[in-house]
Structures are given as structure tokens and as C-alpha cells.
Protein backbone atom coordinates (compact mmCIF):
# COMPACT_ATOMS: atom_id res chain seq x y z
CA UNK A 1 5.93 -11.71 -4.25
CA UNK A 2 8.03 -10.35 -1.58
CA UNK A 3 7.08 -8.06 1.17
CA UNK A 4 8.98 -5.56 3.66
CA UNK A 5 8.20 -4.05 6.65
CA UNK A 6 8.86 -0.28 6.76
CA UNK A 7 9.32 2.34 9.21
CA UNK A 8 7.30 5.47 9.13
CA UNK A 9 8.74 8.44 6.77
CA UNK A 10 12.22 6.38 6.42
CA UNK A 11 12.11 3.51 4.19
CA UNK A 12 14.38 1.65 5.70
CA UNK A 13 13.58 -2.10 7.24
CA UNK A 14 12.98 -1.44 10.90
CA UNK A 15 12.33 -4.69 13.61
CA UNK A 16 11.99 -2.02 16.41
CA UNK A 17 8.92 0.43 15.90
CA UNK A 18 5.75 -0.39 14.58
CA UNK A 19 4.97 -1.46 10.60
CA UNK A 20 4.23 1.83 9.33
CA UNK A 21 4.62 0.95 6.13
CA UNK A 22 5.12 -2.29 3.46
CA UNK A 23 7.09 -2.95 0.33
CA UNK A 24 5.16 -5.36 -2.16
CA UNK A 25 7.17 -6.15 -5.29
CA UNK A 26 4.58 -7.23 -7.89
CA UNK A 27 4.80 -7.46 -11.99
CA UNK A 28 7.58 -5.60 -12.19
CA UNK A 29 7.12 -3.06 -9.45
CA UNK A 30 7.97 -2.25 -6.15
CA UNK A 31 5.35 -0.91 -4.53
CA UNK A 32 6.56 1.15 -1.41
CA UNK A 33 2.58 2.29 0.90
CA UNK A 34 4.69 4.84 3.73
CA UNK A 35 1.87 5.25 6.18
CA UNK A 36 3.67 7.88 7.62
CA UNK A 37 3.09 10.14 4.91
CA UNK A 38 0.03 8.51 3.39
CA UNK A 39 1.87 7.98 0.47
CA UNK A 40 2.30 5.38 -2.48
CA UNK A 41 5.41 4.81 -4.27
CA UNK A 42 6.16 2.88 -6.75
CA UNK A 43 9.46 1.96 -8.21
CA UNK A 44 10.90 -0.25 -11.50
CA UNK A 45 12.23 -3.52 -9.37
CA UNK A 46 15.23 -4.10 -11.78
CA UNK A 47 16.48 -0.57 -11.50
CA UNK A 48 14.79 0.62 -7.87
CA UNK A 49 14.12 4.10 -9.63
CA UNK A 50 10.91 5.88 -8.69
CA UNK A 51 8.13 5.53 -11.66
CA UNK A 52 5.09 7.00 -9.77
CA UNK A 53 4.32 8.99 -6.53
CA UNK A 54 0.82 8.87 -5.62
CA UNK A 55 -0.96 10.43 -2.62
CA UNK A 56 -3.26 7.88 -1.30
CA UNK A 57 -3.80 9.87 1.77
CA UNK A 58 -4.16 13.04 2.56
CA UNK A 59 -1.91 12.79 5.71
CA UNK A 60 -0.88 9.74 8.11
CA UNK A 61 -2.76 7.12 6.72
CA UNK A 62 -1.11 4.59 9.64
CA UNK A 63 -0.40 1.03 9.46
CA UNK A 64 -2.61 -0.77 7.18
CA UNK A 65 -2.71 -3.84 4.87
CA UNK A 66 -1.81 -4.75 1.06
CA UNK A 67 -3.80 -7.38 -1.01
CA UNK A 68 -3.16 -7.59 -4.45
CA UNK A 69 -4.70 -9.76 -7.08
CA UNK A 70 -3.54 -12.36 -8.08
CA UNK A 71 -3.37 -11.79 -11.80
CA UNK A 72 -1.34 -8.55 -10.75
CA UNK A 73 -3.95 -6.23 -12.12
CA UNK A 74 -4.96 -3.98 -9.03
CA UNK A 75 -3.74 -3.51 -5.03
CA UNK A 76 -6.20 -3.03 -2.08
CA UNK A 77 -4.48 -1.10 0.19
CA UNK A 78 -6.12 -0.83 3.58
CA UNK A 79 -5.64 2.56 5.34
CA UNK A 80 -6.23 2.36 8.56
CA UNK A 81 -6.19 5.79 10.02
CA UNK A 82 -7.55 7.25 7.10
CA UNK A 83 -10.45 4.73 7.39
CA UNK A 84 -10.66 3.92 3.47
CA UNK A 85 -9.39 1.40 1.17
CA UNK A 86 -8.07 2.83 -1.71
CA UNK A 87 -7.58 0.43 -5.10
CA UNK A 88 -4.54 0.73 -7.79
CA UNK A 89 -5.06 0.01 -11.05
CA UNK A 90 -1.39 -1.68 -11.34
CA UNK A 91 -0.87 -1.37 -15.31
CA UNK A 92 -1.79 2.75 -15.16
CA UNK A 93 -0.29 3.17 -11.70
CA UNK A 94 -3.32 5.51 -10.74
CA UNK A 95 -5.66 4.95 -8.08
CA UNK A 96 -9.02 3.09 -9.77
CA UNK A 97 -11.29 3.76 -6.99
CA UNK A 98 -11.46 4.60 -2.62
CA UNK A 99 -14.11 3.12 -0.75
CA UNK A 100 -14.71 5.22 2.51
CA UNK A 101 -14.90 2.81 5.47
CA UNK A 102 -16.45 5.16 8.33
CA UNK A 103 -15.16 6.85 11.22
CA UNK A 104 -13.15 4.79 13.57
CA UNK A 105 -13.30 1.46 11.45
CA UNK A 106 -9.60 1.99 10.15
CA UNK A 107 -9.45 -0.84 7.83
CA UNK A 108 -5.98 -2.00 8.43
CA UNK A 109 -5.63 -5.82 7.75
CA UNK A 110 -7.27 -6.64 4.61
CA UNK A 111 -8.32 -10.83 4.33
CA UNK A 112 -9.83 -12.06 1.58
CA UNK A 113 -11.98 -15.08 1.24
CA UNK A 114 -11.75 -17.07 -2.31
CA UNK A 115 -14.76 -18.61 -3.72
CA UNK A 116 -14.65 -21.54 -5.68
């Protein structure tokens, strides 16, 4: 898996402002979470063309955090100033379920504790 730090609205690889958004490229996918638009996009990660464009948001969702599982099946992604986390069902690209966090909790780092 390989991940990329994005700036907000420009998709372009930015060491200067604040992670506004991340690149994930998982089974196949690219999986581009702009913050500054609240929006998901996912692209084929032989050709880079864009497969799906999903709203996750419905503005500035901010900074937040990706997990995704590891058998590649679904992405958390933690959206921090639109205090949810919102999960992708990663073989029909469509969002599987939000959980609303609460006011002012923005959920923006995501951990995740394995039991064994």
C-alpha cells in the first residue's frame, strides 16, 4: 500500500500546507479522500483514470484519516470536520455505511487495535 499526502482542492503532493487530503492505492485502486471538497475519488492504478466520484461530505470534510482492511474489502475514512466516519465498500465503490461521531469530536486519525 502506498500513501500520499495531498493538498486541499489540488491534488498535487504538497510538503508546505497542511494534509488536506491522502492517496491510498489499494487492490487495484487509487483512492484519492480531497478534504477540501469532501470528496472521494477513486481511480484504476494502472491507467490513473477516474472510475468513481463519490461525495463523502457534504462540504470541507478537513484533514482526516484512512484505515483500510486488510483483506482490501472496505476503507474507514475518518472525517474530521464533518465529524463522521464514513465506510467504502471497496469491490462496489459505494459508501456501505456513516457513523455520525458528534459535534466537535472530528474523528480525524483513525487507530485500530487487532485482537488476537
Amino acid at each position: 500500500m502506498r500513501v500520499t499526502i495531498l493538498g486541499s482542492g489540488t491534488l498535487v503532493p504538497t510538503g508546505i500546507r497542511g494534509p488536506a487530503g491522502y492517496a491510498v492505492e489499494v487492490a487495484g485502486h487509487v483512492l484519492l479522500l480531497d478534504g477540501g471538497t469532501g470528496t472521494l475519488i477513486v481511480l484504476d492504478a494502472a491507467s490513473r483514470k477516474e472510475v468513481k466520484r463519490l461525495k463523502v461530505a457534504p462540504g470541507d470534510s478537513g484533514d482526516g484519516g484512512i484505515f483500510v482492511m486488510p483483506d482490501g474489502s472496505r476503507a474507514y475514512l475518518g472525517l474530521r470536520d464533518d465529524h463522521s466516519v464514513v465506510v467504502i465498500d471497496l469491490k462496489t465503490l459505494e459508501i456501505a455505511n456513516r457513523f455520525a461521531m458528534g459535534p466537535n469530536s472530528g474523528p480525524g486519525c483513525i487507530n485500530w487495535a487487532s485482537l488476537r
